[in-house]
C-alpha atoms as a PDB file:
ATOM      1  CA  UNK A   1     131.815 207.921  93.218  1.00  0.00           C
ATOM      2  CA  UNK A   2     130.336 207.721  96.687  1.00  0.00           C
ATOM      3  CA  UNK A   3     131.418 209.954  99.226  1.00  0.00           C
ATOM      4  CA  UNK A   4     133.571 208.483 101.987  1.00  0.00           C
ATOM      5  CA  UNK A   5     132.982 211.301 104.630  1.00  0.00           C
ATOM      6  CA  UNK A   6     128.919 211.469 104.073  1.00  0.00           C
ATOM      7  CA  UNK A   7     129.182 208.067 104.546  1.00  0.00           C
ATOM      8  CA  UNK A   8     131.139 207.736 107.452  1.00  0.00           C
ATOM      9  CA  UNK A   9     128.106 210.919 108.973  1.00  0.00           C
ATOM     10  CA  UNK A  10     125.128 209.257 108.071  1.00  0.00           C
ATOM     11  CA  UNK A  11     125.748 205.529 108.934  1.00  0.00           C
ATOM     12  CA  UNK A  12     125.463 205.930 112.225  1.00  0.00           C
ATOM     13  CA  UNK A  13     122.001 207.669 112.313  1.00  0.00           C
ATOM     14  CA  UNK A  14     121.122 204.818 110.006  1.00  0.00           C
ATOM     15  CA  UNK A  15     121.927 202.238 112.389  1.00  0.00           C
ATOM     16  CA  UNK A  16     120.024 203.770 115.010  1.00  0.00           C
ATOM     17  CA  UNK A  17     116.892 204.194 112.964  1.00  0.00           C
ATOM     18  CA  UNK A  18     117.527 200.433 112.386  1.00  0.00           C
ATOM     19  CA  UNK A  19     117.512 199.481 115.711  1.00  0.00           C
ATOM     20  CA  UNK A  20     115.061 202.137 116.786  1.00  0.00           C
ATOM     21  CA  UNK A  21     112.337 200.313 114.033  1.00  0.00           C
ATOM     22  CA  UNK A  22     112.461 196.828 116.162  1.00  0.00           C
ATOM     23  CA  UNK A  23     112.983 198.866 119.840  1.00  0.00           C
ATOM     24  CA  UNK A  24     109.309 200.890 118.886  1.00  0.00           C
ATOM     25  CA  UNK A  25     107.827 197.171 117.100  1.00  0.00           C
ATOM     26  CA  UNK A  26     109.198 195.302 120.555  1.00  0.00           C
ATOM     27  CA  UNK A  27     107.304 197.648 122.308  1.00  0.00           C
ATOM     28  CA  UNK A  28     103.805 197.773 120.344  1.00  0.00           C
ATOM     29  CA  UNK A  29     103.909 194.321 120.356  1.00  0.00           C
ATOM     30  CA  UNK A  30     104.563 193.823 124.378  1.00  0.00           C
ATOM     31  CA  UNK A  31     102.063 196.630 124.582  1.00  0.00           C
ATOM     32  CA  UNK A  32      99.049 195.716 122.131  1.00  0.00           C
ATOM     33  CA  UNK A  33     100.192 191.934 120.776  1.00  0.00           C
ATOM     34  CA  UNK A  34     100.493 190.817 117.095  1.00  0.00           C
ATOM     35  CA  UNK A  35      99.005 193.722 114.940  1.00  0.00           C
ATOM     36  CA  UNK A  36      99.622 192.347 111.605  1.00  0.00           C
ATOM     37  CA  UNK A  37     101.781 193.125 108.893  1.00  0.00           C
ATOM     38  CA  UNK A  38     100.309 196.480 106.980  1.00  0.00           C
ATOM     39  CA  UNK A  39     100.220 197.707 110.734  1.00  0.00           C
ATOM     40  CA  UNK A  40     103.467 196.443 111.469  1.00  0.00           C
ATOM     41  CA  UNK A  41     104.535 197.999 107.854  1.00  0.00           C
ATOM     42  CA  UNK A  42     102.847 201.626 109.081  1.00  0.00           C
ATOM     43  CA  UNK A  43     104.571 201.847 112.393  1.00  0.00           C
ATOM     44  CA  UNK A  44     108.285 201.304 110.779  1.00  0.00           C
ATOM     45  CA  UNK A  45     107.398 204.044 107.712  1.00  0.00           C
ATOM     46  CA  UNK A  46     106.557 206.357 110.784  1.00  0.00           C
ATOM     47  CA  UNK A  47     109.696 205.727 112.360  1.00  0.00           C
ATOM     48  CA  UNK A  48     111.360 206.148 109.483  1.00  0.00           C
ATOM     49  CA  UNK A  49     110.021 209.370 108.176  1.00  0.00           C
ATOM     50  CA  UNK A  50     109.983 210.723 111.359  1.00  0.00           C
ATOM     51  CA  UNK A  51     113.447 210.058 112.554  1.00  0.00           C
ATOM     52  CA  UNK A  52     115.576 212.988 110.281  1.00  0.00           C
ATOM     53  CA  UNK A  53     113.286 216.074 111.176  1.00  0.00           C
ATOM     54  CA  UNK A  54     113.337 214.375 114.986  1.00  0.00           C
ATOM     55  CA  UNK A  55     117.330 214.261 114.912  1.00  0.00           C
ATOM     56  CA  UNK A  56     117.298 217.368 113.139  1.00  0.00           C
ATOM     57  CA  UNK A  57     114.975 219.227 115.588  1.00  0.00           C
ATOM     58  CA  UNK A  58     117.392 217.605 118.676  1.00  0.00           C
ATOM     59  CA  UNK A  59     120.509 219.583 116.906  1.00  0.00           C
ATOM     60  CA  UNK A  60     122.616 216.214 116.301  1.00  0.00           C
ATOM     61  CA  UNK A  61     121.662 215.597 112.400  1.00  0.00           C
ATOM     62  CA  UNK A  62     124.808 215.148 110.386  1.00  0.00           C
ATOM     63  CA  UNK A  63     126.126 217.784 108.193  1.00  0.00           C
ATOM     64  CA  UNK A  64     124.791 216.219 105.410  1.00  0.00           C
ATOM     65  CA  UNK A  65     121.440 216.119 106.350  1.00  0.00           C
ATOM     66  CA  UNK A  66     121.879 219.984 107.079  1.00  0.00           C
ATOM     67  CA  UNK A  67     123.349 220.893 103.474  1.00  0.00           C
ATOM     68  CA  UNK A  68     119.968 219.176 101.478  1.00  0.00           C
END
């Protein structure tokens, strides 16, 4: 059964690391141009892997994040 109220604390942070993958890609492309796909594919694995301990380090993780 999924749990409504993890849910309903982590979707939000998901979003924003969402949006946050095409923000940072916007921006290295604006900055540097095309870059290609396996460097387009590296830059959204380090957004994503460094987004929790970021979020977590800023005090506004969810509680869910805190109890694993």
């Amino acid at each position: 059964m999924v749990d409504t109220e993890t849910l309903r604390q982590v979707l939000p942070h998901y979003v924003a690391m969402f949006l946050l993958v095409f923000l940072v890609l916007t921006l290295v492309r604006a900055l540097v141009g095309e870059i290609g796909f396996w460097a387009e594919l590296v830059v959204i694995v380090a957004v994503v892997f460094a987004y929790r301990p970021v979020v977590q380090r800023l005090d506004v993780a969810p509680e869910a994040w805190e109890r694993q």
